[in-house]
Protein backbone atom coordinates (compact mmCIF):
# COMPACT_ATOMS: atom_id res chain seq x y z
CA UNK A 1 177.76 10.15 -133.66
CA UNK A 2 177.41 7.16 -131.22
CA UNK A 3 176.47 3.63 -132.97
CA UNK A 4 173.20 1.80 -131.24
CA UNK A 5 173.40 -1.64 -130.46
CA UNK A 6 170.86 -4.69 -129.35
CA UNK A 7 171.19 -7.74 -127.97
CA UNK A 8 170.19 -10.58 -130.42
CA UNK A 9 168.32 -14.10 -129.15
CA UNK A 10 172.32 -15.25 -129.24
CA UNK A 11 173.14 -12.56 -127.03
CA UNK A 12 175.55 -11.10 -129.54
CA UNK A 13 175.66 -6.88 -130.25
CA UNK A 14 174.06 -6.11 -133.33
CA UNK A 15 174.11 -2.26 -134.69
CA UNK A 16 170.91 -0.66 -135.44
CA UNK A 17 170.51 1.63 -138.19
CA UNK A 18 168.91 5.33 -137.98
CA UNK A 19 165.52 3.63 -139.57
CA UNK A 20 164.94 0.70 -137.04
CA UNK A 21 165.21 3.57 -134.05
CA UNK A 22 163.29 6.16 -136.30
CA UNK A 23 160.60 3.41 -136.50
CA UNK A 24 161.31 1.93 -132.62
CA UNK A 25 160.17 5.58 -131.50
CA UNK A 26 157.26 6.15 -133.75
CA UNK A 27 156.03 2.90 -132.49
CA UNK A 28 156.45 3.81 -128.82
CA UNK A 29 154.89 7.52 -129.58
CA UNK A 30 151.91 5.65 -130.89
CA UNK A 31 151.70 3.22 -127.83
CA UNK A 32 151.69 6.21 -125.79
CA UNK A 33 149.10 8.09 -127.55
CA UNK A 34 146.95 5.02 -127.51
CA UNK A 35 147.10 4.88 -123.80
CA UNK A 36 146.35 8.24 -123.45
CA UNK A 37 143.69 8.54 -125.61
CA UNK A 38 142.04 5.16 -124.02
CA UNK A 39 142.70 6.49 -120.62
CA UNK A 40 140.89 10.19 -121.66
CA UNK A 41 137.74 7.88 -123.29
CA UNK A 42 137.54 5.44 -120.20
CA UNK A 43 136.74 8.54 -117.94
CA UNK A 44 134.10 10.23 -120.18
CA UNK A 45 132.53 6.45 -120.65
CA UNK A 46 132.47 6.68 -117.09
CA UNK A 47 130.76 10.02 -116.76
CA UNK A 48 128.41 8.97 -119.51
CA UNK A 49 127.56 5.59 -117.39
CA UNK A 50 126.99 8.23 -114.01
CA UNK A 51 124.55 10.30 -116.14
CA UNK A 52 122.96 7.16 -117.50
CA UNK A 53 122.39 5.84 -113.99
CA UNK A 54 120.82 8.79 -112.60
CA UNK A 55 118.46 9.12 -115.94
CA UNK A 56 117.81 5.27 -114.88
CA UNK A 57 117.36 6.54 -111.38
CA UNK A 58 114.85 9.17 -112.11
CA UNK A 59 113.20 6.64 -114.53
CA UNK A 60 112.37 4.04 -111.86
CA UNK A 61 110.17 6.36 -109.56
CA UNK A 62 106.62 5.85 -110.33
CA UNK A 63 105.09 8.75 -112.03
CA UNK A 64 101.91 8.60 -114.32
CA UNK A 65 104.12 10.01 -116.97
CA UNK A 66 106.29 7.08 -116.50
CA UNK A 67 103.91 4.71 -116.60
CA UNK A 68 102.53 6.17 -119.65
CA UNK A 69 106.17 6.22 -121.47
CA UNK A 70 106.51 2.34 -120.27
CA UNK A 71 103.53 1.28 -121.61
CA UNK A 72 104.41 2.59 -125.13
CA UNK A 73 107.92 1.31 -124.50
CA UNK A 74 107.05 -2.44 -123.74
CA UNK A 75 104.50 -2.40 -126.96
CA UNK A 76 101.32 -3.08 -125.04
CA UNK A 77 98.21 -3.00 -127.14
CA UNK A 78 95.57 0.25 -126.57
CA UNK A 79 98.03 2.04 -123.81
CA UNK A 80 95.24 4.51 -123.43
CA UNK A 81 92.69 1.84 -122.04
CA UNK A 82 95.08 -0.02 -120.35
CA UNK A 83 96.32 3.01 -118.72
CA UNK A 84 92.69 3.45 -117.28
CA UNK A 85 92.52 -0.04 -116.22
CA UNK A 86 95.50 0.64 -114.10
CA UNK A 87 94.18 3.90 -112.64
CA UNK A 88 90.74 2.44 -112.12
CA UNK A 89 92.53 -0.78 -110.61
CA UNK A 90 94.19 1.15 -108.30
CA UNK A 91 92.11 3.59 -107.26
CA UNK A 92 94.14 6.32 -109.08
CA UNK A 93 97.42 4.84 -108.24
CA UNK A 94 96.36 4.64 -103.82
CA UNK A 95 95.00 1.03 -103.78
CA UNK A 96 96.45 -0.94 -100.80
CA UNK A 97 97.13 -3.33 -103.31
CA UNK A 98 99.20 -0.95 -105.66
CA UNK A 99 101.05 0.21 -102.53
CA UNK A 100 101.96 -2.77 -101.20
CA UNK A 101 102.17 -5.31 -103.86
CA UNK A 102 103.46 -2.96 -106.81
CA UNK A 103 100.36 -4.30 -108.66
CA UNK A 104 99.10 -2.40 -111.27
CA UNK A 105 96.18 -4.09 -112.79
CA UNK A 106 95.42 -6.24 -109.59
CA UNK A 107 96.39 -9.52 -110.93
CA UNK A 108 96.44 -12.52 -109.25
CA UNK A 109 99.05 -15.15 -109.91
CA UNK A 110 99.47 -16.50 -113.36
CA UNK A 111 99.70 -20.21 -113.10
CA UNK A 112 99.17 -20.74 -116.75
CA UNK A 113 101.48 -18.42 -118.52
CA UNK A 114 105.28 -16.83 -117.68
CA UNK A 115 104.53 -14.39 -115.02
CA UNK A 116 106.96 -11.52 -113.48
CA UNK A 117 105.88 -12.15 -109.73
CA UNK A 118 106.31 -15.11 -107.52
CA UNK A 119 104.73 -14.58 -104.32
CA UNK A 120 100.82 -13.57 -103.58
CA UNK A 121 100.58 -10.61 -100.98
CA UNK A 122 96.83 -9.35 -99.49
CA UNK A 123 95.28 -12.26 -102.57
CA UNK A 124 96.93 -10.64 -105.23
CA UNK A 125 100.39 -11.32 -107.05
CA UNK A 126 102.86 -8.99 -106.04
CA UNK A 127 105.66 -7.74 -107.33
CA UNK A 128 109.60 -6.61 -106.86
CA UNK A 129 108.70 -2.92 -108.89
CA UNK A 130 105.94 -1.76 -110.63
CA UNK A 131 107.88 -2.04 -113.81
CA UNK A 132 107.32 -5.87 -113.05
CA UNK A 133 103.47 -5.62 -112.97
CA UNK A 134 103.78 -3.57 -116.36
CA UNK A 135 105.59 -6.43 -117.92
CA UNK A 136 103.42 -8.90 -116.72
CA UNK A 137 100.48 -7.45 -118.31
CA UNK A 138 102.45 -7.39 -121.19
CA UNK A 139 102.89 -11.01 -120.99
CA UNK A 140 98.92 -11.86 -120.09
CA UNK A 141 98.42 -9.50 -123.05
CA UNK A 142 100.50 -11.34 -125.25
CA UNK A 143 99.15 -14.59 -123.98
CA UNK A 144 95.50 -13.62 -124.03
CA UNK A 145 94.88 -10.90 -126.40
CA UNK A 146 97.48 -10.15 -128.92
CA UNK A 147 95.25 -10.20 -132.11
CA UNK A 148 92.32 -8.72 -130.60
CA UNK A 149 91.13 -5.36 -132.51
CA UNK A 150 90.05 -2.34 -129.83
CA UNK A 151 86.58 -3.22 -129.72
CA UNK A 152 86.92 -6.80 -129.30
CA UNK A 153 89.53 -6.06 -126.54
CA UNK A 154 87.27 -3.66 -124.66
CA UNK A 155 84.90 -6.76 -125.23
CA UNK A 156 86.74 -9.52 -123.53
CA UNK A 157 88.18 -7.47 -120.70
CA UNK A 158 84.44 -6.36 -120.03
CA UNK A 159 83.48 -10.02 -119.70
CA UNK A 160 86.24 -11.99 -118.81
CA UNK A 161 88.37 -9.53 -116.85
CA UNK A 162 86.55 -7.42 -114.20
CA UNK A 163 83.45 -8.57 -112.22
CA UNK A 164 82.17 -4.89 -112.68
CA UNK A 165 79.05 -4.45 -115.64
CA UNK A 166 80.25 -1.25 -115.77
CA UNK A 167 83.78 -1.84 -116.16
CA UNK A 168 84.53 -1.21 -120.00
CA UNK A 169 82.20 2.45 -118.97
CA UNK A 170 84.55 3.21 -116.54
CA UNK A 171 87.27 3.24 -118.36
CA UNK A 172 86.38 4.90 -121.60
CA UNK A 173 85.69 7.53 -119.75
CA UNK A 174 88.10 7.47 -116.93
């Protein structure tokens, strides 16, 4: 049987026994398997990251259904009325304004509180997506109303919100 030998730091032969190559080779089996088995993960992460995008994708289109699901999804208080504001804001979702400016709610620019848009378009604040005008609802929401009960919400936006008396009608039964 042949002898194995390694060079030491002093450049000098040294034998290795049966156990240091036994070991040498389990080591080097397990390197390998670790590559492979990161390599074989790394693709299905980036399948998972392709499916993810096009969910993401599909997601981003405006769709009342959307809309509805982002609502609930970014907490806002009473989605059901706010969803009517929207719809009666924007003329079911045709409004110039909607169109145009991505405005949901047909805010104008918030100089007193964080706001999601930074440019007024046609009067009204506009926005990059509609997701934007969701979120800054969410913020004049949180700003404005956060411990309001229904009625008392219906109350304020009937007064303080829209110019309409028959606003807070409207939208109950929208």
């Amino acid at each position: 049987m042949r002898k194995i030998y390694i060079l030491n730091k002093d450049l000098e032969l040294k034998k290795i026994t049966k156990l240091i190559v036994s070991i040498i080779l389990v080591l080097l089996f397990v390197i390998l398997a670790l590559i492979s088995f990161t390599a074989y993960n790394s693709y299905k992460i980036i399948v998972v990251e392709k499916e993810i995008r096009f969910s993401l994708a599909e997601k981003d289109k405006f769709t009342s259904e959307n809309f509805k699901e982002y609502l609930y999804h970014l907490n806002i208080k009473f989605p059901d009325i706010v969803y009517n504001q929207a719809r009666l804001e924007t003329a079911n979702f045709t409004s110039k304004v909607f169109l145009e400016n991505n405005n949901l709610f047909g805010m104008k620019l918030s100089t007193s509180r964080p706001t999601t848009s930074n440019e007024v378009e046609n009067g009204y604040a506009s926005y990059k997506n509609w997701h934007d005008s969701a979120i800054d609802f969410s913020l004049y929401q949180s700003k404005y109303l956060s411990d309001f009960t229904r009625e008392q919400y219906l109350n304020y936006i009937g007064k303080n919100y829209a110019s309409d008396s028959l606003y807070i009608n409207k939208i109950i039964n929208f």
